[in-house]
C-alpha atoms as a PDB file:
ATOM      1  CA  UNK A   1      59.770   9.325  43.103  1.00  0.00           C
ATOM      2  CA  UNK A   2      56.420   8.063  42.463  1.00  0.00           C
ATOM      3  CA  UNK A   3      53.926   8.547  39.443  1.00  0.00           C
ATOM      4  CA  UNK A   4      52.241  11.762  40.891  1.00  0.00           C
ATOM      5  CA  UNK A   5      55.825  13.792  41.743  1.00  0.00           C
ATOM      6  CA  UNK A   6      56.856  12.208  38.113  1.00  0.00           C
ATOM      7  CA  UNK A   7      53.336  14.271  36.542  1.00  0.00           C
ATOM      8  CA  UNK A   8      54.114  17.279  38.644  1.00  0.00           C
ATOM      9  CA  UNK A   9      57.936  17.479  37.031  1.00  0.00           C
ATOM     10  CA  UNK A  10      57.539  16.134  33.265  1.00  0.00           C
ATOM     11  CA  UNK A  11      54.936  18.213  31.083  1.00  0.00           C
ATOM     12  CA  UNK A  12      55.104  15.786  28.398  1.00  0.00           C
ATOM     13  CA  UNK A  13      53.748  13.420  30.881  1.00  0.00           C
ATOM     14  CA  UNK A  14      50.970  15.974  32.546  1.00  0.00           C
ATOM     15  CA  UNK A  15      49.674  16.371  28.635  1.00  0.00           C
ATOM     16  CA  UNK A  16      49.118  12.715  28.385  1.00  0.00           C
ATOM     17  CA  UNK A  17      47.472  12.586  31.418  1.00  0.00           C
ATOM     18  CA  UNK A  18      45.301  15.207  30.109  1.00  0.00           C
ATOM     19  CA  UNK A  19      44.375  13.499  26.854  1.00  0.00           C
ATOM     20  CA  UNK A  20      43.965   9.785  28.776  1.00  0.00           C
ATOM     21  CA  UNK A  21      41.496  11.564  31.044  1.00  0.00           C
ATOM     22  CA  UNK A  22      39.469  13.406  28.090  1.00  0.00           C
ATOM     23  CA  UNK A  23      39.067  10.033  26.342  1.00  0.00           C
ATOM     24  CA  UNK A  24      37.871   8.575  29.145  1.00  0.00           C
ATOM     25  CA  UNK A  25      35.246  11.021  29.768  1.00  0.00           C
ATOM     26  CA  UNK A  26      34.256  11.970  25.956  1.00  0.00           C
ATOM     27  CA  UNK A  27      33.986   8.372  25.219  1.00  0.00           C
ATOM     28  CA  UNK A  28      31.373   7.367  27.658  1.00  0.00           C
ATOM     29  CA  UNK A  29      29.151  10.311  26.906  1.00  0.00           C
ATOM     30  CA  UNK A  30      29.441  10.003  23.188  1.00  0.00           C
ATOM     31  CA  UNK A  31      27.914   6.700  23.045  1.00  0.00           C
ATOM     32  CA  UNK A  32      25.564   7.932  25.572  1.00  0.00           C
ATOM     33  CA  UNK A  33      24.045  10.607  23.424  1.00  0.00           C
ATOM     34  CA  UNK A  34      24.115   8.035  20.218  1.00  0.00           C
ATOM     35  CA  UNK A  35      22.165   5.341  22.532  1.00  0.00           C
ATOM     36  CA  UNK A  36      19.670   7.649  23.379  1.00  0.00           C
ATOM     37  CA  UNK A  37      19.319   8.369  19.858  1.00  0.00           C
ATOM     38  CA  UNK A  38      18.302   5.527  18.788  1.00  0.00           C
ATOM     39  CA  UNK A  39      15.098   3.359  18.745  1.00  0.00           C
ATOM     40  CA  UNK A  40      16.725  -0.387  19.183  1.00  0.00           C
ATOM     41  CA  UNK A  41      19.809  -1.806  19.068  1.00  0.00           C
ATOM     42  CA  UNK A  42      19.919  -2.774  15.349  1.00  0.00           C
ATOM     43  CA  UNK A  43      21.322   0.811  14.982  1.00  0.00           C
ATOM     44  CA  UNK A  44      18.322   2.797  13.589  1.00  0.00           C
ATOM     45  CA  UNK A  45      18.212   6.212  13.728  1.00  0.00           C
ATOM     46  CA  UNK A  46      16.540   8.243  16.397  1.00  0.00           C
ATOM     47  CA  UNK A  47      13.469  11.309  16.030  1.00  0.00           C
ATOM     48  CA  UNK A  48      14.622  13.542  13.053  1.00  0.00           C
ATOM     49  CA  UNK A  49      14.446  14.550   9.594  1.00  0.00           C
ATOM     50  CA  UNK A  50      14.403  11.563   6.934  1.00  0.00           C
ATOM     51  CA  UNK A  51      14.066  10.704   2.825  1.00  0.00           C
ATOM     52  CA  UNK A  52      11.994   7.901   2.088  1.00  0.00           C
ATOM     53  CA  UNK A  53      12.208   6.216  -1.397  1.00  0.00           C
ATOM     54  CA  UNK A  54       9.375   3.953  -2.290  1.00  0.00           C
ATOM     55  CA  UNK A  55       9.637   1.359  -5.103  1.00  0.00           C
ATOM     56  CA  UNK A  56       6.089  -0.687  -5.943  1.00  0.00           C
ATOM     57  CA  UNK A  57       5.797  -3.786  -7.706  1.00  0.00           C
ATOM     58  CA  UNK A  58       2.787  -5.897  -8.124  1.00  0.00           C
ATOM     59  CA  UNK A  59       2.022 -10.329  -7.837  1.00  0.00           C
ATOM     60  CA  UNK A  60      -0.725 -11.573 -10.507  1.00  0.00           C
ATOM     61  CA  UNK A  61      -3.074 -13.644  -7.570  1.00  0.00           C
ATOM     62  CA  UNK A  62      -5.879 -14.411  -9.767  1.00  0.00           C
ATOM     63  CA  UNK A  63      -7.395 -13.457 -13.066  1.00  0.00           C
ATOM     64  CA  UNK A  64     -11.249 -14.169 -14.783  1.00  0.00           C
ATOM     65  CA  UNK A  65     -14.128 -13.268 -16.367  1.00  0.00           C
ATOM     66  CA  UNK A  66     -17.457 -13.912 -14.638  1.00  0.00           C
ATOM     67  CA  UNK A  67     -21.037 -13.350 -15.692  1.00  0.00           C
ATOM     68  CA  UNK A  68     -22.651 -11.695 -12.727  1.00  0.00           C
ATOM     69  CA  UNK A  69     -26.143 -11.708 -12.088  1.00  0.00           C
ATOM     70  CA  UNK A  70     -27.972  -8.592 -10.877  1.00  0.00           C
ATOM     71  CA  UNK A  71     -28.127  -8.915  -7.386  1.00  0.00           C
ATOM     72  CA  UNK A  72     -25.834 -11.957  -6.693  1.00  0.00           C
ATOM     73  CA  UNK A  73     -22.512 -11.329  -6.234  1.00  0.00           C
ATOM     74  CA  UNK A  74     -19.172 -13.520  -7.239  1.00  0.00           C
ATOM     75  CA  UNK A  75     -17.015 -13.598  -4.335  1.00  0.00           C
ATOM     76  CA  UNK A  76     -13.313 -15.202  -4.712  1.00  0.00           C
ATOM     77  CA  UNK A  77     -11.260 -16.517  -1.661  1.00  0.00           C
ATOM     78  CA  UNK A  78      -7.791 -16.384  -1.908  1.00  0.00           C
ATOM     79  CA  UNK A  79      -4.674 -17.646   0.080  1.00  0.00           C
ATOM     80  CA  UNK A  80      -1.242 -16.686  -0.918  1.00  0.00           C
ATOM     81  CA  UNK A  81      -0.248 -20.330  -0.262  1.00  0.00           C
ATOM     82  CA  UNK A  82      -1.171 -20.582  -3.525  1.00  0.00           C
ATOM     83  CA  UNK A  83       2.100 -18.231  -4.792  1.00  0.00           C
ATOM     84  CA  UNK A  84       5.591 -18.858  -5.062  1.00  0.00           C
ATOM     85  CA  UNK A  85       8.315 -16.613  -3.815  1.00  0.00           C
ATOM     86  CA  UNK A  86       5.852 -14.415  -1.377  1.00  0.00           C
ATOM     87  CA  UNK A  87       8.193 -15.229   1.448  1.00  0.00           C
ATOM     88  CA  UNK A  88      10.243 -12.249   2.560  1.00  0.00           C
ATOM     89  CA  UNK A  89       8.541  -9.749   0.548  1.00  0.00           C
ATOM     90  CA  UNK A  90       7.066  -6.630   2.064  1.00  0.00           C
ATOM     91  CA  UNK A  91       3.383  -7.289   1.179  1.00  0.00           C
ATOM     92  CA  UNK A  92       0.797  -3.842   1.577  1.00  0.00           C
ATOM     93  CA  UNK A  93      -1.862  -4.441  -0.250  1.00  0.00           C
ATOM     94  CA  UNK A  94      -4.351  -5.811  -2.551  1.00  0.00           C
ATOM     95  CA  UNK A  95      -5.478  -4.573  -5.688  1.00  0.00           C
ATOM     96  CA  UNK A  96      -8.132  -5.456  -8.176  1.00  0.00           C
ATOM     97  CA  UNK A  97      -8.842  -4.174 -11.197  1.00  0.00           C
ATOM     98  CA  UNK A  98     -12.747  -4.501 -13.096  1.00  0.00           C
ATOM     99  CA  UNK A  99     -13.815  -3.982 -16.723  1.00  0.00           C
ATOM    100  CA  UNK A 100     -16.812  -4.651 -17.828  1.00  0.00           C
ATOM    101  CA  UNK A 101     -19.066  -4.125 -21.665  1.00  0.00           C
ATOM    102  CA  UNK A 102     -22.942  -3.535 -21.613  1.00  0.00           C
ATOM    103  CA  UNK A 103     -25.309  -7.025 -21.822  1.00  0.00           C
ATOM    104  CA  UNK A 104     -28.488  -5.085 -22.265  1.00  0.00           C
ATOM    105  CA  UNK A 105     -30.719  -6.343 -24.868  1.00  0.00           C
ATOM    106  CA  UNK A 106     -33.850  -3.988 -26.682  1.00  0.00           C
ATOM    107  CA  UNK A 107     -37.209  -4.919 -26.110  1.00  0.00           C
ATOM    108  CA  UNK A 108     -39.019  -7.509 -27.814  1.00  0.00           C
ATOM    109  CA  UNK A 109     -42.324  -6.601 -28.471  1.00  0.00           C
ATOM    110  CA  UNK A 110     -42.224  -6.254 -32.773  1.00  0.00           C
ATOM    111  CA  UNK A 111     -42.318  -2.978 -34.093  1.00  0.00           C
ATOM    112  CA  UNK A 112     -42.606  -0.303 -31.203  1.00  0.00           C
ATOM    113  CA  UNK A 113     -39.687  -2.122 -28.975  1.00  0.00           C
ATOM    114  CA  UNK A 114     -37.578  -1.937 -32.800  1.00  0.00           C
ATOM    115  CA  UNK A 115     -37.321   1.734 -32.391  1.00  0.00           C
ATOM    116  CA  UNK A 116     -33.814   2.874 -30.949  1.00  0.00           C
ATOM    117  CA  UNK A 117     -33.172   2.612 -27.461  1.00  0.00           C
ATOM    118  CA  UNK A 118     -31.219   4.030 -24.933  1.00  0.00           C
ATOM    119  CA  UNK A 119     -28.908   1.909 -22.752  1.00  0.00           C
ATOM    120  CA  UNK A 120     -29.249   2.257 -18.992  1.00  0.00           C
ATOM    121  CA  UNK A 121     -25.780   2.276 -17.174  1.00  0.00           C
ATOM    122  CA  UNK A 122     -24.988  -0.518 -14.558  1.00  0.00           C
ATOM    123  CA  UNK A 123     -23.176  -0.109 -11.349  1.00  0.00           C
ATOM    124  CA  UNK A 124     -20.320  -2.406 -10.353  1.00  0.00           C
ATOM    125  CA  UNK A 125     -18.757  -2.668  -7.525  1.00  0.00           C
ATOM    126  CA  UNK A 126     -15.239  -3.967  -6.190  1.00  0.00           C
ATOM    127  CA  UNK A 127     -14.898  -4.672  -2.876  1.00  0.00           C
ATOM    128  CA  UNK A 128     -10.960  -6.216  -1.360  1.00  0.00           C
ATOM    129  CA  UNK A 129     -10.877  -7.797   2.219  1.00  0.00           C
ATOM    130  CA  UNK A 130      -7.686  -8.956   4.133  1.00  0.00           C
ATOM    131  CA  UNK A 131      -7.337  -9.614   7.639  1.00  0.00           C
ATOM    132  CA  UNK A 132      -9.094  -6.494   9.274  1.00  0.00           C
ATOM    133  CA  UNK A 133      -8.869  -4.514   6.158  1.00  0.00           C
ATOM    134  CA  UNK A 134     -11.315  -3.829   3.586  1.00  0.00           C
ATOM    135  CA  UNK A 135     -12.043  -1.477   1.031  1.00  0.00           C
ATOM    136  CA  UNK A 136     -14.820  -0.812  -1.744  1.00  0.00           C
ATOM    137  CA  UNK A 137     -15.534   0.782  -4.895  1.00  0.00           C
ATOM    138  CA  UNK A 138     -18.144   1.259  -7.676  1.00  0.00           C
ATOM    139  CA  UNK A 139     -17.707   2.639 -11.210  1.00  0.00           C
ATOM    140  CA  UNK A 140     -20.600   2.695 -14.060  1.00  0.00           C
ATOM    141  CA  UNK A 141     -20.254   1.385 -17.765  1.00  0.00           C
ATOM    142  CA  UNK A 142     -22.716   4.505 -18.862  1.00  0.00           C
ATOM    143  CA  UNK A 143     -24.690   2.319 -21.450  1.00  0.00           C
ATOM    144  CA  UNK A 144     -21.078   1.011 -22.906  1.00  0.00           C
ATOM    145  CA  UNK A 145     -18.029  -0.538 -21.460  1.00  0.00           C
ATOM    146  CA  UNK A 146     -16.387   0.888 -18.221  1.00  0.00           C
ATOM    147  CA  UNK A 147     -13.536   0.069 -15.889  1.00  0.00           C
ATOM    148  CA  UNK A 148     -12.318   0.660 -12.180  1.00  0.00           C
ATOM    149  CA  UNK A 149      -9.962  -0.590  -9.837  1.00  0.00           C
ATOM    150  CA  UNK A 150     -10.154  -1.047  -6.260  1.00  0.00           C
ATOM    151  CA  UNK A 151      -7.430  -1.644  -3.741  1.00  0.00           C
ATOM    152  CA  UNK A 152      -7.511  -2.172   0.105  1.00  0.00           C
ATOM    153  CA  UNK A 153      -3.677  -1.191   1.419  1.00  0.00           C
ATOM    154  CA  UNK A 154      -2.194  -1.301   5.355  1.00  0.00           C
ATOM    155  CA  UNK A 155       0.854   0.586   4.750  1.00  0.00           C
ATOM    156  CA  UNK A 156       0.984   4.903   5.575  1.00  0.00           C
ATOM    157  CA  UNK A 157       1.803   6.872   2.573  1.00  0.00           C
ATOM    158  CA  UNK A 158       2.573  10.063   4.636  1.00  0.00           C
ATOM    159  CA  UNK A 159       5.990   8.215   5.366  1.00  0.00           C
ATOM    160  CA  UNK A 160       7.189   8.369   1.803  1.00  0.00           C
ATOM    161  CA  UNK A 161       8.772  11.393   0.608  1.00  0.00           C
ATOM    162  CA  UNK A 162      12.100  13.893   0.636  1.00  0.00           C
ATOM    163  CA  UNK A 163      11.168  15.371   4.161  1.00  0.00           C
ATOM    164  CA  UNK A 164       9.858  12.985   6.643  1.00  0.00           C
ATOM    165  CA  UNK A 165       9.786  14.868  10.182  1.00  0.00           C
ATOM    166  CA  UNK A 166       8.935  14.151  13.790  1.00  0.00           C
ATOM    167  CA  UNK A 167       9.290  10.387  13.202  1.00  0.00           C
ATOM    168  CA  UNK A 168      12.209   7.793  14.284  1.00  0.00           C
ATOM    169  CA  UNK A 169      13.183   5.552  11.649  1.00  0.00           C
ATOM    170  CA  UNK A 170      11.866   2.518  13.226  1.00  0.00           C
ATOM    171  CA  UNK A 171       8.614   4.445  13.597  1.00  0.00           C
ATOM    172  CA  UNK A 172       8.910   5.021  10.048  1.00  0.00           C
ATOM    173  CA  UNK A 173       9.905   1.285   9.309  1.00  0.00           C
ATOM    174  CA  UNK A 174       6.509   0.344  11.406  1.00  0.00           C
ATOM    175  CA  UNK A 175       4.277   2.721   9.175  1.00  0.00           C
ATOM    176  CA  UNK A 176       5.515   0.695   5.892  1.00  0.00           C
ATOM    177  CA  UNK A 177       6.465  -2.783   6.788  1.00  0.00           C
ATOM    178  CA  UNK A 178       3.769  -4.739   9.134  1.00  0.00           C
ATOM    179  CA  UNK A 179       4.266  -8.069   7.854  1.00  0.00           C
ATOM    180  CA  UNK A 180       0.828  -9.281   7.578  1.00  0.00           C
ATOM    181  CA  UNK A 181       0.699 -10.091   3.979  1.00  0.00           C
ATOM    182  CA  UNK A 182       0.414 -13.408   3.657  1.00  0.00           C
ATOM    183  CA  UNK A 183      -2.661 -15.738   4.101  1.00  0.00           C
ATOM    184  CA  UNK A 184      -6.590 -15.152   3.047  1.00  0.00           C
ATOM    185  CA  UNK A 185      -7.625 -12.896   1.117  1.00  0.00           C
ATOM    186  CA  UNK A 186     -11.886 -12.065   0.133  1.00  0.00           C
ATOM    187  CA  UNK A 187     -12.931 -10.339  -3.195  1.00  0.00           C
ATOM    188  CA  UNK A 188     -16.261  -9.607  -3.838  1.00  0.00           C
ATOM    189  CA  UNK A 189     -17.750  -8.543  -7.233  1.00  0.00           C
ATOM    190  CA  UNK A 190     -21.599  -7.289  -7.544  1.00  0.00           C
ATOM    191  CA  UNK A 191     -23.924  -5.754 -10.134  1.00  0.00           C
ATOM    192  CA  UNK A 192     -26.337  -3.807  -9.744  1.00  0.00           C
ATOM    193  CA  UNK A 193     -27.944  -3.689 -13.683  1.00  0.00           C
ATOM    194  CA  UNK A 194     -30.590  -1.197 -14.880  1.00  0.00           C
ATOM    195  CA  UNK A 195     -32.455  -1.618 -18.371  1.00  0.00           C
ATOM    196  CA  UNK A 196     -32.914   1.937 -19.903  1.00  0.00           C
ATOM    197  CA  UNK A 197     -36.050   1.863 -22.677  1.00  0.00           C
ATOM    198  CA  UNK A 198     -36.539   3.797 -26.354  1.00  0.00           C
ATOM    199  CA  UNK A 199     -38.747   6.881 -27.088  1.00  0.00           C
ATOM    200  CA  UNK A 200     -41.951   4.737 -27.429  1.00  0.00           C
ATOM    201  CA  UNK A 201     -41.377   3.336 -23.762  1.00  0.00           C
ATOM    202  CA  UNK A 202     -40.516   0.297 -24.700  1.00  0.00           C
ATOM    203  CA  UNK A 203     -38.219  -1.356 -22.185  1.00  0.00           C
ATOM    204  CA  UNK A 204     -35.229  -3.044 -22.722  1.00  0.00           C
ATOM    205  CA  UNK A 205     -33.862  -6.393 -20.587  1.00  0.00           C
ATOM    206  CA  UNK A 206     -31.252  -6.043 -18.491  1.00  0.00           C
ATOM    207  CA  UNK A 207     -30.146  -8.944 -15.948  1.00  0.00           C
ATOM    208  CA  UNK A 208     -26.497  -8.407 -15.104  1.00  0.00           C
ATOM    209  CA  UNK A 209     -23.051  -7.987 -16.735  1.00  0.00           C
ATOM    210  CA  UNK A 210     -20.099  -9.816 -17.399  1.00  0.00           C
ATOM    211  CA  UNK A 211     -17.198  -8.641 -15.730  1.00  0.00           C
ATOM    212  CA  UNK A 212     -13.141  -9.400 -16.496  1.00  0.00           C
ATOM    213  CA  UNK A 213     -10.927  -9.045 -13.496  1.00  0.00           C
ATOM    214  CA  UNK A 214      -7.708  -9.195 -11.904  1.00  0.00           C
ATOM    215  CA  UNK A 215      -6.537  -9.825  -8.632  1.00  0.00           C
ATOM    216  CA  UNK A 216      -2.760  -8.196  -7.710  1.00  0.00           C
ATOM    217  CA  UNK A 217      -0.930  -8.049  -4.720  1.00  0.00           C
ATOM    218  CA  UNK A 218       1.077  -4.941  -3.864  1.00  0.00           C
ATOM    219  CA  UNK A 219       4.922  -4.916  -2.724  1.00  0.00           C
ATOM    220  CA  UNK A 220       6.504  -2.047  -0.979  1.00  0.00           C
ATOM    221  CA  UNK A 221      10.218  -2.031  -1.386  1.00  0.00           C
ATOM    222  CA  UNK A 222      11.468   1.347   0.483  1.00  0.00           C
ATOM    223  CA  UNK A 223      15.445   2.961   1.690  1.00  0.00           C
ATOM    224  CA  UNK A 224      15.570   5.312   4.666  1.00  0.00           C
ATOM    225  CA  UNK A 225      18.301   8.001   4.401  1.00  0.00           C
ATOM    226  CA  UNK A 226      19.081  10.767   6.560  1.00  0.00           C
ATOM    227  CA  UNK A 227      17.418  14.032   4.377  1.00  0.00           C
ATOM    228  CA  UNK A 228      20.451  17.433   3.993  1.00  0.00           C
ATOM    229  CA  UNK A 229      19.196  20.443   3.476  1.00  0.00           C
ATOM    230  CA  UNK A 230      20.592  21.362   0.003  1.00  0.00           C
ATOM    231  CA  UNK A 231      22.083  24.910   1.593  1.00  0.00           C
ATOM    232  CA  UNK A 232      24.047  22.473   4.277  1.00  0.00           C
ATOM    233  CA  UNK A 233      26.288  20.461   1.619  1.00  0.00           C
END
């Protein structure tokens, strides 16, 4: 009797026929749908609905304090060759931070330019370059001192939160980890001073400002997880 007249006559035999069969059609198409699921082979996970948990921590680059002339700025080239440990970690961006106190000096002619004056504030501005990417910004130390930061980041901030949609998560691993940190980086520091005067008209000297900053690079350290609805657990 051969195998097919011994599946016709033994049930036990026709059910494991059944179940070899299934397998070897479920199989297949199961890691079918999975592959097309997924972005690469490293086993990320394909278009759908993702948590993203960011963690920031910051590397001192440089430090100062610079007078700055009115109209001639301080500019500061960096390389992270300077740093240890910067291999391996995810940096996104450069950030520098500016304070600054008020230099102006009264008048000098005796008598009228002894009156009180009036400090004019001073604009200073920030500006961080790296690679293609730049970014500037000013802030005023309104006749006193002042402070501002600027930083110049290539990472996408829309990626980080408890709903991420539409996205794969390599697309999401592309938006937050380019690996371009390393190498030169430009800072530029200028002032642009103004001398304010007293009620006689007297006015006052004025011929920059002396600004302290610092000069930080920013590490992204993120987990993608797969988000659950809160109704579905």
């Amino acid at each position: 009797m051969g195998f097919f007249d011994d599946v016709k006559e033994d049930q036990t035999l026709q059910i494991q026929v059944l179940c070899v069969a299934f397998f070897l059609i479920a199989f297949p198409s199961y890691f079918m749908i999975k592959a097309s699921a997924t972005e690469n082979p490293t086993g990320m996970g394909g278009v759908g609905s993702y948590t993203v948990t960011a963690d920031f921590s910051y590397i001192d680059f440089a430090s100062g304090e610079e007078p700055i002339q009115d109209g001639s700025p301080f500019t500061l080239d960096l390389n992270t060759d300077l740093l240890d440990d910067v291999d391996g970690k995810n940096i996104v961006g450069v950030l520098v931070t500016m304070s600054y106190e008020e230099d102006e000096a009264d008048g000098t002619t005796p008598f009228i330019c002894a009156a009180p004056s009036q400090p004019a504030p001073d604009t200073i501005s920030g500006m961080a370059s790296h690679l293609n990417y730049s970014n500037s910004a000013e802030g005023q130390n309104q006749g006193g001192s002042g402070s501002h930061d600027v930083s110049t980041v290539w990472y996408n901030s829309s990626v980080i939160g408890d709903k991420i949609e539409g996205l794969s998560e390599s697309q999401i691993n592309d938006e937050l980890s380019k690996g371009i940190g390393l190498g030169d980086y430009s800072i530029e520091i200028s002032v642009a001073s103004n001398a304010g005067s007293n009620i006689a008209g007297c006015e006052n000297s004025d011929s920059g400002e002396t600004v302290t900053y610092t000069v930080q690079l920013i590490v992204l350290d993120y987990s993608i997880s797969s988000y659950v609805e809160v109704e579905d657990i």
